[in-house]
PDB file of N, CA and C in Angstrom:
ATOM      1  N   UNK A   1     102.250  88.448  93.714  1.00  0.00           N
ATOM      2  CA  UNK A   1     102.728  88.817  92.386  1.00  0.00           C
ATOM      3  C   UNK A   1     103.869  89.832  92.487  1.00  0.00           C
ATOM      4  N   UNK A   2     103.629  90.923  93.346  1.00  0.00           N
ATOM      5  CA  UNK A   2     104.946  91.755  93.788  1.00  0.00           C
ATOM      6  C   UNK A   2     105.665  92.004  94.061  1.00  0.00           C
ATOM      7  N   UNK A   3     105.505  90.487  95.125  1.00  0.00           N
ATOM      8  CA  UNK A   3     106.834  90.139  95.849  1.00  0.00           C
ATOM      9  C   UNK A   3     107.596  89.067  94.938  1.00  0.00           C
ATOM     10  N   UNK A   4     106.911  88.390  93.719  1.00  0.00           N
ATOM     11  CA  UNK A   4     107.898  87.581  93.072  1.00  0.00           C
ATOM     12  C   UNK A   4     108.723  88.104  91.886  1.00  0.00           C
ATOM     13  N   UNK A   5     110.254  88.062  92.612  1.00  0.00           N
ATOM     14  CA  UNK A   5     111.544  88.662  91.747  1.00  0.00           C
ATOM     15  C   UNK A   5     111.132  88.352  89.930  1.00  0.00           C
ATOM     16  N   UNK A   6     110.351  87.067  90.078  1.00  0.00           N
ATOM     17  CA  UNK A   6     110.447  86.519  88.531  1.00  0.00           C
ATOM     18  C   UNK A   6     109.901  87.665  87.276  1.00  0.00           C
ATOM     19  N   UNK A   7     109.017  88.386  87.955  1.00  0.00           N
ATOM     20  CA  UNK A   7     108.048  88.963  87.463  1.00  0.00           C
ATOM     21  C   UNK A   7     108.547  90.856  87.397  1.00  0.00           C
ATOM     22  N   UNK A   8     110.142  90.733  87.974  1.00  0.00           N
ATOM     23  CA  UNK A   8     110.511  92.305  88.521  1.00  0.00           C
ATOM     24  C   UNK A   8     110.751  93.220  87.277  1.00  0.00           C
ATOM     25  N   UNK A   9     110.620  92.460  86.064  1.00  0.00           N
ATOM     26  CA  UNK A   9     111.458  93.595  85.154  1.00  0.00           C
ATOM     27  C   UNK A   9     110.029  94.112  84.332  1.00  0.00           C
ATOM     28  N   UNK A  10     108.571  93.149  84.730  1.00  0.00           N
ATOM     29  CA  UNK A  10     107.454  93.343  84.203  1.00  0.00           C
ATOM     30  C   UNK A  10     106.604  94.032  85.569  1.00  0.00           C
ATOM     31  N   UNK A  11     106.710  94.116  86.195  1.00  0.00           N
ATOM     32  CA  UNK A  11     105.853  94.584  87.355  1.00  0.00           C
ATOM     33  C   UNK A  11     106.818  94.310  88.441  1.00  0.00           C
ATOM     34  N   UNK A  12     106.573  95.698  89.894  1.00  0.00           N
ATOM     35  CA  UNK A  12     107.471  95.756  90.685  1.00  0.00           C
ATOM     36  C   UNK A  12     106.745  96.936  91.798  1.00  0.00           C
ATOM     37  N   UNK A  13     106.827  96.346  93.150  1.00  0.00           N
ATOM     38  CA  UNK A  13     106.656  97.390  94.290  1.00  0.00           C
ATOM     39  C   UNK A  13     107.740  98.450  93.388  1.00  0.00           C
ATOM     40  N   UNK A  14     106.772  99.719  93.547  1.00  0.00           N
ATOM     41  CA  UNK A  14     107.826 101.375  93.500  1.00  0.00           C
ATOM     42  C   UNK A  14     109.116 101.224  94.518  1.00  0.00           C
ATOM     43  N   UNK A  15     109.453 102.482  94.315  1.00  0.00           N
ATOM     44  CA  UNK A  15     110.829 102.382  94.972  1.00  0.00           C
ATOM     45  C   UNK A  15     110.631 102.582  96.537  1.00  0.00           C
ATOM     46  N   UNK A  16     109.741 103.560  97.192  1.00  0.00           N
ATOM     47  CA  UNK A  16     109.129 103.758  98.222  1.00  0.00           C
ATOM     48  C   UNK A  16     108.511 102.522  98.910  1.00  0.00           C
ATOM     49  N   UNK A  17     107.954 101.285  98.379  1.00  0.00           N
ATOM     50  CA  UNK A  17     107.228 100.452  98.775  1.00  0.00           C
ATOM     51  C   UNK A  17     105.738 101.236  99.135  1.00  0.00           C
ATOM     52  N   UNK A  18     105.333 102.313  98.354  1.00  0.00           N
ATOM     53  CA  UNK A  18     103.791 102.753  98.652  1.00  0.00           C
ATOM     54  C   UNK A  18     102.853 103.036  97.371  1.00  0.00           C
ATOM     55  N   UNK A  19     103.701 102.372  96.239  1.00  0.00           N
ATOM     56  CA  UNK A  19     103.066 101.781  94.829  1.00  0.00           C
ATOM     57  C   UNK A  19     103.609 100.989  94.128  1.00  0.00           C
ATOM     58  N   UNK A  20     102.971 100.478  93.020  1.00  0.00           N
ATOM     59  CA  UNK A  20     103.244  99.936  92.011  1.00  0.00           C
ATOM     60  C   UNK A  20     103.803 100.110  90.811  1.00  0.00           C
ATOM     61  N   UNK A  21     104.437  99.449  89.756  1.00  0.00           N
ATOM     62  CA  UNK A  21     104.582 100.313  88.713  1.00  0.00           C
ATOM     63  C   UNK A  21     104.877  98.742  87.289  1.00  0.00           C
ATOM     64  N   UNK A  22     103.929  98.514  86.630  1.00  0.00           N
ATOM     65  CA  UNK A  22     104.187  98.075  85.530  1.00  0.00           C
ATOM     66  C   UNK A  22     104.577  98.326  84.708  1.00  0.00           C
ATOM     67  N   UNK A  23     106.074  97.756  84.605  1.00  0.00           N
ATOM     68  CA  UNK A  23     107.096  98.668  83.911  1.00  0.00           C
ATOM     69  C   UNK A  23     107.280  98.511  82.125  1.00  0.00           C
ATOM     70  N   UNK A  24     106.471  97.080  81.802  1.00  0.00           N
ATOM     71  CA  UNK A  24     106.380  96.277  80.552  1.00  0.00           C
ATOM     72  C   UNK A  24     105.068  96.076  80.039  1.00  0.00           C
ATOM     73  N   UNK A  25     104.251  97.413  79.755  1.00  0.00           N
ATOM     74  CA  UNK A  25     102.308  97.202  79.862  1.00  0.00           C
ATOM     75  C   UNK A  25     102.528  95.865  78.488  1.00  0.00           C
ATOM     76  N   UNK A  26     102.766  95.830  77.805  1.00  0.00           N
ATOM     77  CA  UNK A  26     102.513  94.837  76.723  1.00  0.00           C
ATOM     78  C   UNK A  26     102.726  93.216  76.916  1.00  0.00           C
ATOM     79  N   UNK A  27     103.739  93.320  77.819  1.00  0.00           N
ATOM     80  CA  UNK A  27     104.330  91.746  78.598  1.00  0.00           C
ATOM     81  C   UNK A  27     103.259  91.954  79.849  1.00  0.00           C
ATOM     82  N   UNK A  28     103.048  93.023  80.416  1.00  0.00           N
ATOM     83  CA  UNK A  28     102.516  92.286  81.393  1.00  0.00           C
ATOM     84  C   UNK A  28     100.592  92.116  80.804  1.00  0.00           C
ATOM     85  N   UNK A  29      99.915  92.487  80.141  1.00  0.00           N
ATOM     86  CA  UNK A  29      98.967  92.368  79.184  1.00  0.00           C
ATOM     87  C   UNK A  29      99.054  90.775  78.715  1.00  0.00           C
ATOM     88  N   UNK A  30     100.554  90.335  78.125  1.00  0.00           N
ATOM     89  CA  UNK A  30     100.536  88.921  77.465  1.00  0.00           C
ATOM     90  C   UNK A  30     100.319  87.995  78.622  1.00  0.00           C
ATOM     91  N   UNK A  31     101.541  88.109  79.460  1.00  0.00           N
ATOM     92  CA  UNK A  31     101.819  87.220  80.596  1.00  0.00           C
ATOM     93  C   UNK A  31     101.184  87.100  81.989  1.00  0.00           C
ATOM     94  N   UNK A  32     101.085  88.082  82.544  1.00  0.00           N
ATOM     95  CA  UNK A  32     100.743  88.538  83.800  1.00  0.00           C
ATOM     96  C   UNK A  32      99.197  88.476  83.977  1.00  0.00           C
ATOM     97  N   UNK A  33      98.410  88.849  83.346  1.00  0.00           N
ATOM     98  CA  UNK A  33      97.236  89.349  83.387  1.00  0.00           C
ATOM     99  C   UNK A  33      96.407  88.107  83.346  1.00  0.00           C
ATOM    100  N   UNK A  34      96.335  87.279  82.380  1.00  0.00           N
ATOM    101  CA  UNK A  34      95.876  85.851  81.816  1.00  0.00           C
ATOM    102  C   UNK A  34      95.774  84.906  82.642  1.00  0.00           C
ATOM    103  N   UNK A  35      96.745  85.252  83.602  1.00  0.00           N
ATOM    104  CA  UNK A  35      97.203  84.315  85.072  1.00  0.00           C
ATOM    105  C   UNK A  35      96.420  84.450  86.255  1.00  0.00           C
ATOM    106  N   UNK A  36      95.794  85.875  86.281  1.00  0.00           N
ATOM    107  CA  UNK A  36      95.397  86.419  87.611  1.00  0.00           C
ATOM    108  C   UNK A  36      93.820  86.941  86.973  1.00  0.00           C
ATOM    109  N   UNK A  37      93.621  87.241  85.618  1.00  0.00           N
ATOM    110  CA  UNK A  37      92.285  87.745  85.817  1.00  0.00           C
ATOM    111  C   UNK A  37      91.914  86.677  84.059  1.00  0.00           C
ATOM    112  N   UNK A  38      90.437  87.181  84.062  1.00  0.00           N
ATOM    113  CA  UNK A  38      89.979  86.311  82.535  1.00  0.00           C
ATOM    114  C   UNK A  38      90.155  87.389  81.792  1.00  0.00           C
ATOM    115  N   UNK A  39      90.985  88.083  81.615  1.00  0.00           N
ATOM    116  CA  UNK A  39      91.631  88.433  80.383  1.00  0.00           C
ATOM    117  C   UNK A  39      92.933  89.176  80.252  1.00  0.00           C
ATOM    118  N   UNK A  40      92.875  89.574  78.832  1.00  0.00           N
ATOM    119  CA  UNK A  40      94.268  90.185  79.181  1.00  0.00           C
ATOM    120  C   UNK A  40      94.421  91.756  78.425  1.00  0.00           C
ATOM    121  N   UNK A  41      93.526  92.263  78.921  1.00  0.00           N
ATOM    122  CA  UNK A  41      93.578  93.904  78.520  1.00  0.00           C
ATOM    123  C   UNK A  41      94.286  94.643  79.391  1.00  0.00           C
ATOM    124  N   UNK A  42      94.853  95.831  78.936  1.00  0.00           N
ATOM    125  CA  UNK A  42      95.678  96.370  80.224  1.00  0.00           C
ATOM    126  C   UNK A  42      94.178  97.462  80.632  1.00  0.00           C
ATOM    127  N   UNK A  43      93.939  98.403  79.577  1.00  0.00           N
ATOM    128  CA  UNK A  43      93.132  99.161  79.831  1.00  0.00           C
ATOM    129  C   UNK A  43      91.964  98.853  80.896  1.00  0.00           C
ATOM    130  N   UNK A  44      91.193  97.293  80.565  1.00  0.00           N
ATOM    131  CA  UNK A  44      90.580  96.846  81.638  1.00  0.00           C
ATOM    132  C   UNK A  44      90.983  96.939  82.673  1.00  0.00           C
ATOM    133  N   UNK A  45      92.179  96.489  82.853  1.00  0.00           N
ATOM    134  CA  UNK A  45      93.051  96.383  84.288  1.00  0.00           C
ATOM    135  C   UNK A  45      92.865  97.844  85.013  1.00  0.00           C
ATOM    136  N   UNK A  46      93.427  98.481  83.912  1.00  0.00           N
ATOM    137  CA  UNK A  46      93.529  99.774  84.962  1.00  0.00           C
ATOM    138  C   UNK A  46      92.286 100.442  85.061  1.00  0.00           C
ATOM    139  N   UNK A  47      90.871 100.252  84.295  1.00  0.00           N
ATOM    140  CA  UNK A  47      89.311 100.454  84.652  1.00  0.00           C
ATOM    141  C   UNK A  47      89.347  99.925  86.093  1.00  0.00           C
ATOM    142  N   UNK A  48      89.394  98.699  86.450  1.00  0.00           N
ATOM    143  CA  UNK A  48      89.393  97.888  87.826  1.00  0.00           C
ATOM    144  C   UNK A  48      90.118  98.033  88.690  1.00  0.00           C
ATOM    145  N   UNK A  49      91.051  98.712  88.297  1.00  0.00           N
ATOM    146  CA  UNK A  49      92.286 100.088  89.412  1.00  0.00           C
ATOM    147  C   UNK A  49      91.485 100.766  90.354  1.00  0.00           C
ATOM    148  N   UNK A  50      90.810 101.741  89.261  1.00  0.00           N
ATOM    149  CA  UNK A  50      90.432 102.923  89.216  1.00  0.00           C
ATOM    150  C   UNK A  50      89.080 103.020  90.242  1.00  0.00           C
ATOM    151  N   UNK A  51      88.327 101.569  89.644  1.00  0.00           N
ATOM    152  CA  UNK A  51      86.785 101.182  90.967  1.00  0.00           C
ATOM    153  C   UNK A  51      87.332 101.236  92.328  1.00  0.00           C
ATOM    154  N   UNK A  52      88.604  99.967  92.191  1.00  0.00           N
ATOM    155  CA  UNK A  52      89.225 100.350  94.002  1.00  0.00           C
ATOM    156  C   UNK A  52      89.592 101.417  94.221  1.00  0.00           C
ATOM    157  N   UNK A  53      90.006 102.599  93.467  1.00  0.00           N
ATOM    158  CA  UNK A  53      90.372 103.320  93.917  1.00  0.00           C
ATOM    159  C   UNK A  53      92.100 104.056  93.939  1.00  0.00           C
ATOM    160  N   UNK A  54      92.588 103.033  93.200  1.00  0.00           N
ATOM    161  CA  UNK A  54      93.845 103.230  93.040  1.00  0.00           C
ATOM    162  C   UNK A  54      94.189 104.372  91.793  1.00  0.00           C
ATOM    163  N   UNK A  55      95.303 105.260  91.873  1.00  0.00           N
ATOM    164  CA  UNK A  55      95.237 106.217  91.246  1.00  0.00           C
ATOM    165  C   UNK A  55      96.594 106.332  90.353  1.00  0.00           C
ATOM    166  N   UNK A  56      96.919 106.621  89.024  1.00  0.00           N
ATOM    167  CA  UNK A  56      98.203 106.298  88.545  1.00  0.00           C
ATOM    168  C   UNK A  56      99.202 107.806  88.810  1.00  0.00           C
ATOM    169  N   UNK A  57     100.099 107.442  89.208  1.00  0.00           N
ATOM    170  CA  UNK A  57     101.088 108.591  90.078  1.00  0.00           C
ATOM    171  C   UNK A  57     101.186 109.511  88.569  1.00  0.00           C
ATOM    172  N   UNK A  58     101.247 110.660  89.341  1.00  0.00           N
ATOM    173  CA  UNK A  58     101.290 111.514  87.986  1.00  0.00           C
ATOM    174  C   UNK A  58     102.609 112.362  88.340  1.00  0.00           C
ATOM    175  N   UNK A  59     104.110 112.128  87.762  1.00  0.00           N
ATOM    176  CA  UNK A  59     104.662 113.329  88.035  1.00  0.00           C
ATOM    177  C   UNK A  59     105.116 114.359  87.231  1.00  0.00           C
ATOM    178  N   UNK A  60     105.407 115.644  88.287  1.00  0.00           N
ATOM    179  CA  UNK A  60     105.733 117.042  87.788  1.00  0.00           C
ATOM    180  C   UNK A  60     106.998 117.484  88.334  1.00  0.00           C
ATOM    181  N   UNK A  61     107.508 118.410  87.448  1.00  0.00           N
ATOM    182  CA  UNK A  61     108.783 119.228  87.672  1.00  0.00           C
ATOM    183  C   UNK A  61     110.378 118.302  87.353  1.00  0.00           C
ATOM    184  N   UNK A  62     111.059 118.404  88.250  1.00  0.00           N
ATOM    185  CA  UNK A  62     112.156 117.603  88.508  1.00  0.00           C
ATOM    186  C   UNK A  62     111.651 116.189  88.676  1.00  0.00           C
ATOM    187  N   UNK A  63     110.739 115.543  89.252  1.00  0.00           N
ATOM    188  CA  UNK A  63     109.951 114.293  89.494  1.00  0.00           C
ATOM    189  C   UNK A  63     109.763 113.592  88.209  1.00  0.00           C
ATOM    190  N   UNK A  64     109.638 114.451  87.259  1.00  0.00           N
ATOM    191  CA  UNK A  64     108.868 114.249  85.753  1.00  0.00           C
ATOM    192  C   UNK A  64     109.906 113.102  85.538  1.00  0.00           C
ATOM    193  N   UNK A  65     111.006 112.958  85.526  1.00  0.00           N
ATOM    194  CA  UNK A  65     112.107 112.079  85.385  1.00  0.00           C
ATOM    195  C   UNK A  65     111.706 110.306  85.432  1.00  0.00           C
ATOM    196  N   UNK A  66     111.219 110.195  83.929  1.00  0.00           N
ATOM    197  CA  UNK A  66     111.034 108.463  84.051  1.00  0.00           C
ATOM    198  C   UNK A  66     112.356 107.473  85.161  1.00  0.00           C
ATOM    199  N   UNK A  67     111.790 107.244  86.145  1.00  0.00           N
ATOM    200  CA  UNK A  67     112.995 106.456  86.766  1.00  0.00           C
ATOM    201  C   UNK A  67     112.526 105.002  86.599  1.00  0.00           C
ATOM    202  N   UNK A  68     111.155 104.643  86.347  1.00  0.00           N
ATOM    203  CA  UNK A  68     111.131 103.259  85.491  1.00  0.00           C
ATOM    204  C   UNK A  68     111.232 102.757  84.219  1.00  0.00           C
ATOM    205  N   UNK A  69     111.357 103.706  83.252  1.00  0.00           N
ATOM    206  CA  UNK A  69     111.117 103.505  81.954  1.00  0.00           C
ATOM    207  C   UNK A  69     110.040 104.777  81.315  1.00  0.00           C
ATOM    208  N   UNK A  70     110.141 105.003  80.332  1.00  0.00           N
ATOM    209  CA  UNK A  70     109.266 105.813  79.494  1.00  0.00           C
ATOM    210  C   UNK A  70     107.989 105.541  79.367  1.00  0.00           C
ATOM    211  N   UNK A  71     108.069 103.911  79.080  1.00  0.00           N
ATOM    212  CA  UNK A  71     106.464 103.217  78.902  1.00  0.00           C
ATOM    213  C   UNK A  71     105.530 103.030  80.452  1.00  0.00           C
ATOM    214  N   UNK A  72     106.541 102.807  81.312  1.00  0.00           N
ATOM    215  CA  UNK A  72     105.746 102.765  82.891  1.00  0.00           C
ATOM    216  C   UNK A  72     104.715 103.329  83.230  1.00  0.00           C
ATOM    217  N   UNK A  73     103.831 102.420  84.327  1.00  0.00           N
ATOM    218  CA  UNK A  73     102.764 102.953  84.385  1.00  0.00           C
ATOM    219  C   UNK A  73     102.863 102.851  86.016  1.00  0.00           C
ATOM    220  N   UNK A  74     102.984 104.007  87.233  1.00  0.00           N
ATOM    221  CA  UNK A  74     103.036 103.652  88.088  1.00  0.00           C
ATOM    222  C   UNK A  74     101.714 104.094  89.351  1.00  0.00           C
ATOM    223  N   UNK A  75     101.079 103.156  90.023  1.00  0.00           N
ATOM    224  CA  UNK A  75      99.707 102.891  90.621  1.00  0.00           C
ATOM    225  C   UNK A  75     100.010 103.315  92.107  1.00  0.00           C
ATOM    226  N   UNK A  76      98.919 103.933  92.842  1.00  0.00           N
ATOM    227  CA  UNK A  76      98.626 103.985  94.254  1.00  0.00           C
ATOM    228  C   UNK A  76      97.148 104.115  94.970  1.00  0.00           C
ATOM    229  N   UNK A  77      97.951 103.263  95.962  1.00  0.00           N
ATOM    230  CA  UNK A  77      96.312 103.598  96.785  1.00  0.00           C
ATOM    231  C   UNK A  77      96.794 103.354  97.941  1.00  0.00           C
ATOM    232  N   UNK A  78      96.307 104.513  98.990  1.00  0.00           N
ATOM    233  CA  UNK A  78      96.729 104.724 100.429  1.00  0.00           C
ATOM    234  C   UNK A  78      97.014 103.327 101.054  1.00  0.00           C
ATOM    235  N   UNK A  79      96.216 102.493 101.019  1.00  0.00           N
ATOM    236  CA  UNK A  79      96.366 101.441 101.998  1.00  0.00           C
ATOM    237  C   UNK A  79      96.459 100.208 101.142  1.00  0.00           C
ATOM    238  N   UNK A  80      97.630 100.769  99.771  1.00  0.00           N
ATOM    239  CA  UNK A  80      98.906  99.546  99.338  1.00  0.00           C
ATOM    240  C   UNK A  80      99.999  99.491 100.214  1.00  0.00           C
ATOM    241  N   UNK A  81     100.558  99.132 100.529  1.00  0.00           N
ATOM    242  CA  UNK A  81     101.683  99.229 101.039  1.00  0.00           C
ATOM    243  C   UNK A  81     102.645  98.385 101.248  1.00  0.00           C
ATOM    244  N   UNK A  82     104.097  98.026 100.720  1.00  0.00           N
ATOM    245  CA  UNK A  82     104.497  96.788 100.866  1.00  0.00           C
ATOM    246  C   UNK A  82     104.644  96.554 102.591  1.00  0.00           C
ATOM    247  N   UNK A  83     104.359  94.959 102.429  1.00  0.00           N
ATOM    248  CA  UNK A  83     104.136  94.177 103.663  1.00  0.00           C
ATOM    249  C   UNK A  83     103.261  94.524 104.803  1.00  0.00           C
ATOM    250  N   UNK A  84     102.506  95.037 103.925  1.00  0.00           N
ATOM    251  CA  UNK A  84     100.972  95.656 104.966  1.00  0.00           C
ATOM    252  C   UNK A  84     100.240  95.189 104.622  1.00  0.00           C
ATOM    253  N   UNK A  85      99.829  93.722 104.663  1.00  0.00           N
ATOM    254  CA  UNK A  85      99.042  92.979 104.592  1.00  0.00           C
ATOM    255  C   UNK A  85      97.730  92.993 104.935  1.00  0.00           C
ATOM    256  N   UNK A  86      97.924  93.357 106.311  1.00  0.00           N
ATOM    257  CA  UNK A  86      96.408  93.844 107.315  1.00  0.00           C
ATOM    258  C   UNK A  86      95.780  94.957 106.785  1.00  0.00           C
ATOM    259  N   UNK A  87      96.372  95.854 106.207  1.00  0.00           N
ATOM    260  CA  UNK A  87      95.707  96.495 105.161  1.00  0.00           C
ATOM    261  C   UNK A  87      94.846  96.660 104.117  1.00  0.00           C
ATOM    262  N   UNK A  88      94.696  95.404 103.335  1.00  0.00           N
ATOM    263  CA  UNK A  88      94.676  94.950 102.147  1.00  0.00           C
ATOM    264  C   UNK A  88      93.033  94.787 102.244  1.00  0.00           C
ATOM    265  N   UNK A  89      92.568  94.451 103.302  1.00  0.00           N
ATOM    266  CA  UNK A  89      91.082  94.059 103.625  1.00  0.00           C
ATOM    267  C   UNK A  89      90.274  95.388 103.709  1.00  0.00           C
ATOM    268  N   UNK A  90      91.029  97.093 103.511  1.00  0.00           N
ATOM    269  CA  UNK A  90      90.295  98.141 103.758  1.00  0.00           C
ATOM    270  C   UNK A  90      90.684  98.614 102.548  1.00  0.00           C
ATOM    271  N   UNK A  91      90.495  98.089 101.536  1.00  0.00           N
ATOM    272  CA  UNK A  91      90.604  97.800  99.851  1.00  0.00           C
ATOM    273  C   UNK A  91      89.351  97.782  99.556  1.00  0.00           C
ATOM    274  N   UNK A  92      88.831  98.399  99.220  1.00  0.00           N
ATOM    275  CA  UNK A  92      87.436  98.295  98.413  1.00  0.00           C
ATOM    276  C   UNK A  92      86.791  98.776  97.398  1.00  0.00           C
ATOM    277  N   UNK A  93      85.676  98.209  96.752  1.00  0.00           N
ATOM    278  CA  UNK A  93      85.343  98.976  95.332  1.00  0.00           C
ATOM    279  C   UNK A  93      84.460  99.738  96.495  1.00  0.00           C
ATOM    280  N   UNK A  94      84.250 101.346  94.832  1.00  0.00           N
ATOM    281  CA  UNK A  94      84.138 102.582  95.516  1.00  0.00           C
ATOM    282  C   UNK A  94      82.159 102.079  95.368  1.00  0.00           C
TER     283      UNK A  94
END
């Protein structure tokens, strides 16, 4: 899903490649979600974040600076990582 460009202006590897960031919660709620899970709540979504363990980046100071958008919502968890695949299996609910 992250790696497909189609989907970049609604969801997108961060700039780092060590999160996520759904940049369109309402498109990706319509479109995105319906496709990959049985429903299409965002709030759910990010409940089922939160079990694995993934945490939504919170920034401060100079950082505070929306560099995706105002509405963005941007996600991490240590062992996301783009093209760290082998990773992905030490993903687990808590």
């Amino acid at each position: 899903l992250l790696e497909d460009e189609r989907h970049a202006l609604i969801v997108s590897w961060g700039v780092s490649g060590d999160s996520f960031v759904v940049k369109d919660q309402s498109e990706f709620a319509k479109s995105i979600l319906p496709m990959h899970f049985k429903h299409s709540n965002f709030a759910s979504f990010v409940r089922q974040l939160n079990k694995y363990d993934f945490h939504k980046v919170k920034r401060s100071g100079e950082d505070n600076a929306p560099i995706y958008g105002e509405q963005a919502w941007e996600f991490r968890h240590p062992m996301f990582l783009r093209k760290r695949y082998d990773l992905l299996e030490s993903i687990r609910r808590k």
